[in-house]
Protein backbone atom coordinates (compact mmCIF):
# COMPACT_ATOMS: atom_id res chain seq x y z
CA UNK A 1 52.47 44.93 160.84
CA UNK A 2 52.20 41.10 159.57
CA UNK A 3 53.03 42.26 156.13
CA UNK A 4 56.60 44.26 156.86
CA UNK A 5 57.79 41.14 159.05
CA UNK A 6 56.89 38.86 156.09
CA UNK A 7 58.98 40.54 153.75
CA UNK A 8 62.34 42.07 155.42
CA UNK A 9 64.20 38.94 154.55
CA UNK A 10 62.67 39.24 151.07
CA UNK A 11 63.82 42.73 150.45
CA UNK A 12 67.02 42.10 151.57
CA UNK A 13 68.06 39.03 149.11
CA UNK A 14 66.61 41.15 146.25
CA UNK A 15 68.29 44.27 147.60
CA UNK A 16 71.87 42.38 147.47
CA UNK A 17 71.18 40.36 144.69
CA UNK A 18 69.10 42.83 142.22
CA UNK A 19 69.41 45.97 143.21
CA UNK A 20 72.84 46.26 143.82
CA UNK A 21 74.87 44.42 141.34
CA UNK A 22 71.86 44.98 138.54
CA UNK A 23 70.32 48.04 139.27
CA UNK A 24 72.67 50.24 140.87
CA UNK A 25 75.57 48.04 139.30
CA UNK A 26 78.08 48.34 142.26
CA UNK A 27 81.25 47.18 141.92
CA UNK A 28 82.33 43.96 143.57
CA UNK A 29 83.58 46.38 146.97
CA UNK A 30 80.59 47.93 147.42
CA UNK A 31 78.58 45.17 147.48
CA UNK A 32 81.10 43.11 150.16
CA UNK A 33 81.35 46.04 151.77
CA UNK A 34 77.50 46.28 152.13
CA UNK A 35 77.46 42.91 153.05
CA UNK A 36 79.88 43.01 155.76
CA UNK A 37 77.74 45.99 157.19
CA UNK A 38 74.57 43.68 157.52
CA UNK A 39 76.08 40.37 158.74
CA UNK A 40 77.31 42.82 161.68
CA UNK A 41 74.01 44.03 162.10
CA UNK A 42 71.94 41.01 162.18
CA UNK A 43 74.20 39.48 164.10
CA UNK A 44 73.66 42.19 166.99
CA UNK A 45 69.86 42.06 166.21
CA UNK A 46 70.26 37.85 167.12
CA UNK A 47 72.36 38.58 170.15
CA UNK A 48 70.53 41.53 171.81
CA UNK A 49 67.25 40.74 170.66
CA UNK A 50 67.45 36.94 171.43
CA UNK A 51 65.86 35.83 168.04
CA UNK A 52 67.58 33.55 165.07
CA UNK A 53 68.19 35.50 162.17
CA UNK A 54 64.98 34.33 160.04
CA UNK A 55 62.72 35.65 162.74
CA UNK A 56 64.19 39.03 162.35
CA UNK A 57 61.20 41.86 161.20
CA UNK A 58 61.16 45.36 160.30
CA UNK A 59 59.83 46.46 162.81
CA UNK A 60 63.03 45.20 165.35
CA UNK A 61 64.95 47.69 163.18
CA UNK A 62 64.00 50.72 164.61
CA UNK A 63 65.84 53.42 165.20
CA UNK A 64 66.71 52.93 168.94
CA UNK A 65 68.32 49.12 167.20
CA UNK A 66 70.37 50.98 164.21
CA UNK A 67 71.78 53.70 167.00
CA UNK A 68 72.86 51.04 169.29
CA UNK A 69 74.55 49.03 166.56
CA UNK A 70 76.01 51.55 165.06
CA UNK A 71 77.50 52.90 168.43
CA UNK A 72 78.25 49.46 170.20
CA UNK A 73 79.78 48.50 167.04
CA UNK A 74 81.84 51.96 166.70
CA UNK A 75 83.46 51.63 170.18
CA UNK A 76 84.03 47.95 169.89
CA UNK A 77 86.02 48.17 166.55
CA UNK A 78 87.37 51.91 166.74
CA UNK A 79 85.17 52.83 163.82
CA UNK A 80 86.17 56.76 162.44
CA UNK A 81 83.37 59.30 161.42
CA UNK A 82 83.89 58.28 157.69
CA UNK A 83 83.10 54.46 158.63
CA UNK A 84 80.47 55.11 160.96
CA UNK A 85 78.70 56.97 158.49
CA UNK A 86 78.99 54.92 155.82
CA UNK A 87 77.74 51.96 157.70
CA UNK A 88 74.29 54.26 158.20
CA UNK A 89 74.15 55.42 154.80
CA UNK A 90 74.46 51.68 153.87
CA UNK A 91 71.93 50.45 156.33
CA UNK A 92 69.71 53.49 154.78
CA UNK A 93 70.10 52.62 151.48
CA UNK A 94 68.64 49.27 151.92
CA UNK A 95 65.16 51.00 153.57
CA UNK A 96 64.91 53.87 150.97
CA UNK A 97 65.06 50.00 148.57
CA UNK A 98 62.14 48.61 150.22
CA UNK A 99 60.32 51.50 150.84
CA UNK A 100 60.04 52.21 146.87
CA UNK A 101 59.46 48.60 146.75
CA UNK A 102 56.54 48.68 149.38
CA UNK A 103 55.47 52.06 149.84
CA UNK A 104 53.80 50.99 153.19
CA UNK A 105 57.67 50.43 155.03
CA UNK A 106 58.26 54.04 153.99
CA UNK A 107 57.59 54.53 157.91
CA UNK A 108 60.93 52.53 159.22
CA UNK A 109 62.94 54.95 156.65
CA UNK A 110 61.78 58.14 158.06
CA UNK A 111 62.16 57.03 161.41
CA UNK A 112 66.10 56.05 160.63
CA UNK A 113 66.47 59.62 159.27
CA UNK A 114 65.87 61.00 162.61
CA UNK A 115 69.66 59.53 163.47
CA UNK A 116 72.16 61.99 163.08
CA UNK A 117 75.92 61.86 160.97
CA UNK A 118 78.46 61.56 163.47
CA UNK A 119 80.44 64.39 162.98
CA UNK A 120 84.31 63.76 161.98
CA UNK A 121 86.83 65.50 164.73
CA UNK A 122 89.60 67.55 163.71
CA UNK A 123 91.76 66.17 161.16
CA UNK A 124 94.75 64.63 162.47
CA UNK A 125 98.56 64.21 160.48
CA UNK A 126 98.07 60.43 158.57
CA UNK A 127 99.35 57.80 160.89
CA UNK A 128 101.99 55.75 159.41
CA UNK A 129 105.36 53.83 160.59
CA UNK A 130 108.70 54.80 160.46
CA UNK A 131 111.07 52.86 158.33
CA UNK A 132 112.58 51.31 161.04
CA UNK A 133 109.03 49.97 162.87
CA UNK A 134 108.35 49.05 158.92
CA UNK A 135 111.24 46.85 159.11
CA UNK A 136 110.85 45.52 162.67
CA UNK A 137 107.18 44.43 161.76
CA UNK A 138 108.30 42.76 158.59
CA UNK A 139 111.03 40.78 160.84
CA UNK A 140 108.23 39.39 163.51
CA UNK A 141 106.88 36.14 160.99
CA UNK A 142 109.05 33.13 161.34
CA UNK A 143 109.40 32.01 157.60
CA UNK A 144 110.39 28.61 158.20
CA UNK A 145 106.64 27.96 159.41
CA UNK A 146 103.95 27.58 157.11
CA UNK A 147 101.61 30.47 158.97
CA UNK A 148 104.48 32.49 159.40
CA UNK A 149 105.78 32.11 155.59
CA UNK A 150 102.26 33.34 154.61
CA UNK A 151 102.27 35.92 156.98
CA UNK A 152 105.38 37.49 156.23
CA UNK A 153 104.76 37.46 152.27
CA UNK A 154 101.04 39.17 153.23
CA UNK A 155 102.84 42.46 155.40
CA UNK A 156 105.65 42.56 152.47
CA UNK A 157 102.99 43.04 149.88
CA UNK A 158 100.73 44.86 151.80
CA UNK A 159 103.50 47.40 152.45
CA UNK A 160 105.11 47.43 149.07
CA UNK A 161 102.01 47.90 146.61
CA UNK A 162 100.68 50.12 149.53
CA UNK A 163 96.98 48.62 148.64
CA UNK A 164 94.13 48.53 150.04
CA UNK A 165 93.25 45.18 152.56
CA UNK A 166 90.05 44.65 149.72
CA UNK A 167 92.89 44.90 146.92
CA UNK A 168 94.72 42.54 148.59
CA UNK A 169 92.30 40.25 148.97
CA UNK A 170 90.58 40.32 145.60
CA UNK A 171 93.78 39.36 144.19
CA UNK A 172 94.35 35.99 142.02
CA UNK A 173 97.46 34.27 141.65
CA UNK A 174 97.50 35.15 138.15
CA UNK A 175 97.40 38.85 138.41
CA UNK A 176 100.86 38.84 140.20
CA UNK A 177 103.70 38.54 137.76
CA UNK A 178 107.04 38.05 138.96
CA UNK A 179 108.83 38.08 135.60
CA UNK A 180 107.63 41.76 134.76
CA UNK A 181 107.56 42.52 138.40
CA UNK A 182 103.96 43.96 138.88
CA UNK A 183 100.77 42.90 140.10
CA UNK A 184 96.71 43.85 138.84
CA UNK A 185 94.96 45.34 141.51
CA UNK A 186 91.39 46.05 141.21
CA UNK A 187 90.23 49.61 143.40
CA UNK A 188 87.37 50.73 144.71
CA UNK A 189 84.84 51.56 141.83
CA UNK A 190 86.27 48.30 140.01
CA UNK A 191 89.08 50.50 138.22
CA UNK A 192 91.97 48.24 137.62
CA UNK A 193 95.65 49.34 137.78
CA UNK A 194 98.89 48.10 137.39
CA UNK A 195 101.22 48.41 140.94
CA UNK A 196 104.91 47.68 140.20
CA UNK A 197 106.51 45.37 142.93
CA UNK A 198 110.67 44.90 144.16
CA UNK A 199 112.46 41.87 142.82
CA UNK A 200 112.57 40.70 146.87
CA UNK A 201 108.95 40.73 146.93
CA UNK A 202 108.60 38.73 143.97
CA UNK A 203 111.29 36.03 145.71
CA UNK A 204 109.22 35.78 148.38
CA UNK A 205 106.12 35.01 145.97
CA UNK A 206 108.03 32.36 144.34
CA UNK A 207 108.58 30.95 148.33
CA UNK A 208 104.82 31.93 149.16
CA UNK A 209 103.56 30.13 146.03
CA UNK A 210 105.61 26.97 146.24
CA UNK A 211 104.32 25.97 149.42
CA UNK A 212 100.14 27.57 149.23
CA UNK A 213 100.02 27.30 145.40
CA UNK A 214 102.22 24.40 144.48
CA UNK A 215 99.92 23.63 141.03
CA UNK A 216 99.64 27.29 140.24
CA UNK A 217 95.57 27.72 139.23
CA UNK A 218 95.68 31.48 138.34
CA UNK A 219 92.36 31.92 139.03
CA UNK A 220 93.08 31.31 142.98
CA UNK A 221 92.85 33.86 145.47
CA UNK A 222 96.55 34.53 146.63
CA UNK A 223 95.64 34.75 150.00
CA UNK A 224 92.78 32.11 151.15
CA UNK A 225 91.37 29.67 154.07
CA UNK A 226 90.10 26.30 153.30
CA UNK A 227 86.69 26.09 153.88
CA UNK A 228 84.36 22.93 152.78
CA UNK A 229 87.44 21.36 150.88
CA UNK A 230 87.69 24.52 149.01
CA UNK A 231 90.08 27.97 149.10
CA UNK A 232 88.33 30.90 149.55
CA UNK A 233 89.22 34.57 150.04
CA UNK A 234 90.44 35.28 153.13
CA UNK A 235 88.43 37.60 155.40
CA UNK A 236 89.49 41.32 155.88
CA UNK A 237 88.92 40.20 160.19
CA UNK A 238 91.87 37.49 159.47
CA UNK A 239 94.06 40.42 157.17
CA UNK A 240 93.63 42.95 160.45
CA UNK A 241 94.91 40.00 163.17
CA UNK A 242 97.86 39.00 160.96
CA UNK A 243 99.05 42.63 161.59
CA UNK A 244 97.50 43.23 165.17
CA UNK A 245 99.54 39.92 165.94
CA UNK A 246 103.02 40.80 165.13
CA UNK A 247 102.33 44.47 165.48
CA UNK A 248 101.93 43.89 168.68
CA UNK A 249 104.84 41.34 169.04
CA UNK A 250 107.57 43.72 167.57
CA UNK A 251 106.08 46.56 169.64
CA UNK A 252 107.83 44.84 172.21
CA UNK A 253 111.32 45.58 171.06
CA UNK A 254 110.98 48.35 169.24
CA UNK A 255 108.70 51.44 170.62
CA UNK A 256 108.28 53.11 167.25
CA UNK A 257 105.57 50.09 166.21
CA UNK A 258 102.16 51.11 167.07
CA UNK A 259 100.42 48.18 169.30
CA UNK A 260 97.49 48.59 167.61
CA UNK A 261 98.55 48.68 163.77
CA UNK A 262 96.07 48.41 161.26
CA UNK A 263 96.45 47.39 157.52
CA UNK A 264 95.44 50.79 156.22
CA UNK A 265 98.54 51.76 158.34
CA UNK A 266 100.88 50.08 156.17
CA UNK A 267 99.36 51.46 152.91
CA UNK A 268 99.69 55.26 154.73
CA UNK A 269 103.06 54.27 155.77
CA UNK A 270 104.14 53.04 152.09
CA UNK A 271 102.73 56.15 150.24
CA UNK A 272 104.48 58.47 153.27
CA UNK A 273 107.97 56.65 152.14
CA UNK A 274 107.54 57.41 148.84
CA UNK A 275 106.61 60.67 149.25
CA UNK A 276 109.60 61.46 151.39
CA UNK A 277 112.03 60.21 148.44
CA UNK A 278 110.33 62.10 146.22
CA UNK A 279 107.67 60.77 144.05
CA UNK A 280 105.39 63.36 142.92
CA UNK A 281 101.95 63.36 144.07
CA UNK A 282 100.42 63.04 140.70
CA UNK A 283 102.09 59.97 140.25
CA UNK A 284 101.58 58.82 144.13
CA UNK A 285 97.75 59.30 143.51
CA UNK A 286 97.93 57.05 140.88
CA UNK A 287 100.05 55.02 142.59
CA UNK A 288 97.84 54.45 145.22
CA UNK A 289 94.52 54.54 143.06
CA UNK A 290 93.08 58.01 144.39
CA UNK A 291 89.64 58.94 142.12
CA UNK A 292 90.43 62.42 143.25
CA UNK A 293 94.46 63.89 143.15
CA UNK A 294 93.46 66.31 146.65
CA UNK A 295 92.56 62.67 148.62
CA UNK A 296 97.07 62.67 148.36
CA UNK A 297 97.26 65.89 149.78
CA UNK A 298 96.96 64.42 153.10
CA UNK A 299 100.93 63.09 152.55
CA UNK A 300 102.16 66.79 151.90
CA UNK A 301 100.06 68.11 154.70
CA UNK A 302 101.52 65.42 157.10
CA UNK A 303 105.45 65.58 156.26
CA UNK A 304 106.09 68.92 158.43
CA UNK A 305 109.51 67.39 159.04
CA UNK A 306 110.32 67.23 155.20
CA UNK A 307 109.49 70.52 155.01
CA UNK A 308 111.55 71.91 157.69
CA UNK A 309 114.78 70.31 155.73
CA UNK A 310 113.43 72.25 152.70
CA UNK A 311 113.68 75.72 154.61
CA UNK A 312 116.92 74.51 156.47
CA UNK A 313 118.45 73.31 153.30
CA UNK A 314 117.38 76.63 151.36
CA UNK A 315 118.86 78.88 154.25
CA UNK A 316 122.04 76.98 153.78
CA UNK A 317 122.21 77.50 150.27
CA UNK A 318 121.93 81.58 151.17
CA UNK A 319 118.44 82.43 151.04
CA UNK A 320 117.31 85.74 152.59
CA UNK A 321 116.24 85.25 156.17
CA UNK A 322 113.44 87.77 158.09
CA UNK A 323 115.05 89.51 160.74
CA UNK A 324 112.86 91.14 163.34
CA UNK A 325 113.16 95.04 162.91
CA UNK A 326 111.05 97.65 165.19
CA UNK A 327 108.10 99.28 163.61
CA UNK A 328 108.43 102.60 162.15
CA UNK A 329 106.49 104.30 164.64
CA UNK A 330 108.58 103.05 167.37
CA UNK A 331 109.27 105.65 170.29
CA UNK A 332 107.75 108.31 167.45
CA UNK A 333 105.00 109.98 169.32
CA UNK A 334 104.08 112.36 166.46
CA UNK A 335 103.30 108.75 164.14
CA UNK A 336 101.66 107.45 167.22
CA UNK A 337 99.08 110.19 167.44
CA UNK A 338 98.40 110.44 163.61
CA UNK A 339 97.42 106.71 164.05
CA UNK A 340 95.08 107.21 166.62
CA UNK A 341 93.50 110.60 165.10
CA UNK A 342 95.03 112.74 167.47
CA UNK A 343 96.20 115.36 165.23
């Protein structure tokens, strides 16, 4: 087994820094995705195992490890079906690499195969906010800090291009324009597209900018941390406890915020609201950078109150109504036994 524990680490640079963005040519997502996915687990395989990271071998990655990663992991950070599996498809992915690589490791993939999907539960109406929790989340930064000037700009944006926390992210200060009043976003498969924004949300980039980007490099990431003397992106952990934070603090006076608001919340909540005054779903899928137009079904599905002022407002206007009438064979006992073959 010398020869598997001298190579994992191996495998795994050239599987993130060949394969992938060479090979397979995954967009910029996948890959941080991917990469998200393994930090996570080699950080439990360090903290359960009770070895550094470099000392980590293939044959620690067993099955029984992947399961209890993947489950720990799940409870800890309220992963769905669709994440949970696509952490272990990820995670396979990697071992079907290394395997081809070094046929003899083809014996840690097939004994990862033996751990099932997790199967999705019943699909449940798209959460999303209310208008008025929209606005009493929006109110909870205090602009006149520096943290809370960011903040605020972040959930504005968020909600109004209803992106994804990645598209958010990715973004440079350059593909924002506040004289045309749209911003580039780049989606998942690295197709680009072009999200109008409100004249209010470009004031508060003009505020946002003036105090984070006060020489204006376009090539910046809009939102960053400093680290080593140097802005870099700022991490999709940091994006989710901006929310959680003043999620939870406006939960506090008003009900209709959920506690435990997510940013993918905001982007369901945006797309809901625009649904509701009446853009059509072709153009919401675009909107929102959908690869396939049913993915935006999940709005018209949801909405059952939208539809009940359809029906009201068409039985207003006149339309027939169904009355309940008897059946025809109703107290007609010569009916009743041709039905049953009587006579």
């Amino acid at each position: 087994m010398s020869t598997p524990a001298d190579t994992f680490l191996k495998h795994l640079r050239d599987w993130f820094t060949v394969f992938l963005p060479r090979q397979r040519v995954a967009s910029p997502h996948t890959i941080e995705s991917a990469r998200r996915a393994w930090n996570m687990l080699l950080r439990h395989v360090c903290d359960t195992g009770g070895v550094p990271v470099d000392k980590i071998t293939f044959p620690m990655l067993d099955r029984a490890c992947i399961t209890g990663f993947l489950e720990q992991t799940r409870a800890e950070r309220s992963w769905t079906a669709a994440t949970y599996n696509q952490r272990l498809a990820c995670i396979r992915s990697f071992f079907k690499y290394a395997a081809i690589a070094e046929p003899t490791l083809a014996i840690y993939l097939a004994d990862l195969a033996g751990i099932p999907l997790m199967k999705a539960p019943a699909t449940k109406p798209v959460s999303h906010m209310s208008q008025n929790a929209i606005k009493a989340l929006l109110a909870q930064p205090d602009p006149s800090s520096r943290t809370g000037l960011r903040d605020q700009f972040f959930l504005i944006l968020m909600y109004d291009t209803a992106a994804r926390d990645a598209e958010m992210l990715s973004a440079a200060i350059g593909d924002l324009d506040a004289q045309r009043l749209t911003i580039d976003l780049l989606g998942k498969g690295s197709k680009p597209r072009r999200i109008p924004i409100t004249k209010e949300t470009a004031a508060h980039y003009r505020r946002y900018t003036a105090a984070f980007h006060p020489d204006l490099q376009l090539g910046d990431p809009l939102f960053y941390t400093i680290h080593s003397h140097r802005k870099t992106r700022m991490s999709d952990d940091n994006a989710a406890r901006i929310i959680r934070q003043h999620a939870q603090a406006a939960h506090r006076t008003c009900a209709e915020v959920p506690a435990g608001a997510h940013p993918h919340m905001l982007r369901h909540s945006r797309a809901m609201h625009l649904y509701q005054a009446g853009m059509p779903l072709a153009l919401l899928t675009e909107w929102l950078g959908h690869a396939d137009p049913e993915t935006t079904l999940i709005y018209a599905h949801a909405d059952t109150e939208m539809k009940r002022r359809a029906i009201q407002k068409a039985t207003a206007n006149g339309a027939p109504t169904l009355q309940p009438t008897q059946a025809v064979w109703h107290d007609n006992e010569d009916i009743l036994n041709r039905l049953l073959g009587i006579r």
